[in-house]
C-alpha atoms as a PDB file:
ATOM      1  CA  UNK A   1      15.089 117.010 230.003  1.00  0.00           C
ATOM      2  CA  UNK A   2      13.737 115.279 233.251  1.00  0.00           C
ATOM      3  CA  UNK A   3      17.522 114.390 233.775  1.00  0.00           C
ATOM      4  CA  UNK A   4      18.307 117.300 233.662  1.00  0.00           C
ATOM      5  CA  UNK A   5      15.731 118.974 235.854  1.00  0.00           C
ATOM      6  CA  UNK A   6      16.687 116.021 238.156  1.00  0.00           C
ATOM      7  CA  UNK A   7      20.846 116.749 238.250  1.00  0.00           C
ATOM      8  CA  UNK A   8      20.325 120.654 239.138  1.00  0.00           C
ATOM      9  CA  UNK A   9      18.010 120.086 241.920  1.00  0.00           C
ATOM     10  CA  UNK A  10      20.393 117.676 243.429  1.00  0.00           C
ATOM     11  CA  UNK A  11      22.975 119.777 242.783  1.00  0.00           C
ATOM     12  CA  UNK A  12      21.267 122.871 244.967  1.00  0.00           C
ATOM     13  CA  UNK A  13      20.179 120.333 247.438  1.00  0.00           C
ATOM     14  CA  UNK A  14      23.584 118.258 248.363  1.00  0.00           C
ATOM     15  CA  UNK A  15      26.479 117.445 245.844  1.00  0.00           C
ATOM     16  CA  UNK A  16      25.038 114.680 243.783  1.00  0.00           C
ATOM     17  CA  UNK A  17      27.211 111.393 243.025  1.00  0.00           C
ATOM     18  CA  UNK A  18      24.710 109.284 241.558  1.00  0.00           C
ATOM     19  CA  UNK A  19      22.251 111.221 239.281  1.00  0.00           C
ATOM     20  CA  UNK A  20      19.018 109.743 236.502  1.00  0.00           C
ATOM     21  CA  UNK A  21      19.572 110.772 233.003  1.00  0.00           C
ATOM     22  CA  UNK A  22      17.913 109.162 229.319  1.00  0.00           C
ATOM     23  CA  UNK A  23      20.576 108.173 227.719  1.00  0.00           C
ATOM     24  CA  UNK A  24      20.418 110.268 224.791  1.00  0.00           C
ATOM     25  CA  UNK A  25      20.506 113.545 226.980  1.00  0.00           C
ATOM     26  CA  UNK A  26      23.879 112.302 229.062  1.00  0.00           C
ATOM     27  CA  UNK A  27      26.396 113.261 226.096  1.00  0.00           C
ATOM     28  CA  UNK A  28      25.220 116.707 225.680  1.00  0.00           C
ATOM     29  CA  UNK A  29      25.010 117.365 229.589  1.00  0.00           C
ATOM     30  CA  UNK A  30      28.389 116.141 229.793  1.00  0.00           C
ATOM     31  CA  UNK A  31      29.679 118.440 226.865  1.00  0.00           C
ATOM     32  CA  UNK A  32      28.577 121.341 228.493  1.00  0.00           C
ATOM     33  CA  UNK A  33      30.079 120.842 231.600  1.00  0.00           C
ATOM     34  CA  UNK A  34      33.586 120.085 229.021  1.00  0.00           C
ATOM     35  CA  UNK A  35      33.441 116.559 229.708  1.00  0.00           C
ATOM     36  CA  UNK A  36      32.868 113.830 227.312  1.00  0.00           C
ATOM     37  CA  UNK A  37      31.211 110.342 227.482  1.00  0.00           C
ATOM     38  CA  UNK A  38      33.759 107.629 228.593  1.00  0.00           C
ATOM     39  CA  UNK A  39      31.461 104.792 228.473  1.00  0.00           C
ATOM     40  CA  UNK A  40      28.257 103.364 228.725  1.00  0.00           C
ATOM     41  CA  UNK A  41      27.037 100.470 229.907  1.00  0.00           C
ATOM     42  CA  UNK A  42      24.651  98.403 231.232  1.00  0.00           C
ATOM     43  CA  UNK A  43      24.768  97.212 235.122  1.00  0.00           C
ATOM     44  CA  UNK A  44      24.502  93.886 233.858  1.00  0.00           C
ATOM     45  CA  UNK A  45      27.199  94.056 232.001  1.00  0.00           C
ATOM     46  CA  UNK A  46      29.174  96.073 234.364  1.00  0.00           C
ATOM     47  CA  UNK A  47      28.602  93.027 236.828  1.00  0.00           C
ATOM     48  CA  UNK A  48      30.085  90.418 234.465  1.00  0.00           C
ATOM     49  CA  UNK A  49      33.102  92.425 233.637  1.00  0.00           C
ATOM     50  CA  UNK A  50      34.076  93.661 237.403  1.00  0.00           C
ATOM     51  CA  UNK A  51      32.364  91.454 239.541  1.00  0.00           C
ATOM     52  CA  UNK A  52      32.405  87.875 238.265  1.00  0.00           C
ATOM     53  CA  UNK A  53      36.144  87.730 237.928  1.00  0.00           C
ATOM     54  CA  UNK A  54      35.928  87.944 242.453  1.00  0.00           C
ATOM     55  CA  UNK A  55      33.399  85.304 242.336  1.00  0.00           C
ATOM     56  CA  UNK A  56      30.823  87.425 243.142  1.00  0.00           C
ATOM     57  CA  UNK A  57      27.170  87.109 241.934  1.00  0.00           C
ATOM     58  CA  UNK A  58      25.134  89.987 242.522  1.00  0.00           C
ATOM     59  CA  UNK A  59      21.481  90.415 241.341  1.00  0.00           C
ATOM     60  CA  UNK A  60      21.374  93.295 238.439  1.00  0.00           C
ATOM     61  CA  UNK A  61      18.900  94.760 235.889  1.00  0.00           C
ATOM     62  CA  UNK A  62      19.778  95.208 232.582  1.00  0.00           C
ATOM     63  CA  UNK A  63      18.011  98.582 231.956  1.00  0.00           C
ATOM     64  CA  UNK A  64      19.913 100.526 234.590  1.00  0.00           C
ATOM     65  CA  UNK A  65      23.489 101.777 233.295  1.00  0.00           C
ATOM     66  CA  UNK A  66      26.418 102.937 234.878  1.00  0.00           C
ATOM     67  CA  UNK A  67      28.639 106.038 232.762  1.00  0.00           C
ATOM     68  CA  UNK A  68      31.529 107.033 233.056  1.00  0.00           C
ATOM     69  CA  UNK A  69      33.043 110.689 231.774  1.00  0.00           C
ATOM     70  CA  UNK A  70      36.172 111.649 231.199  1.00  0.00           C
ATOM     71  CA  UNK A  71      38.013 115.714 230.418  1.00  0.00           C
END
């Protein structure tokens, strides 16, 4: 719910492009917008898979994520 409470005030206040959700409410917000959960992972992992291949080592928390939705 707080994710959601979060995303609609950002959404009256400026377009939002990064937004907080519990990651049990994100699927359901998505579907009701007609979009569906593309993936879901952590930034961690995110890191390893995008940014180690360039050689780059950046500092990241496994308890963030980063989602992506598709139509």
């Amino acid at each position: 719910m707080l994710g959601r409470v979060l995303a609609d005030r950002l959404q009256r206040t400026r377009p939002a492009t990064r937004v907080l959700f519990m990651s049990a409410e994100l699927p359901g917000y998505l579907a009701e917008r007609g979009l569906r959960l593309a993936e879901d992972v952590s930034t961690r992992d995110a890191a390893a898979r995008y940014l180690a291949p360039l050689g780059r080592d950046e500092p990241t928390a496994a308890f963030y994520r980063v989602a992506v939705a598709d139509a």
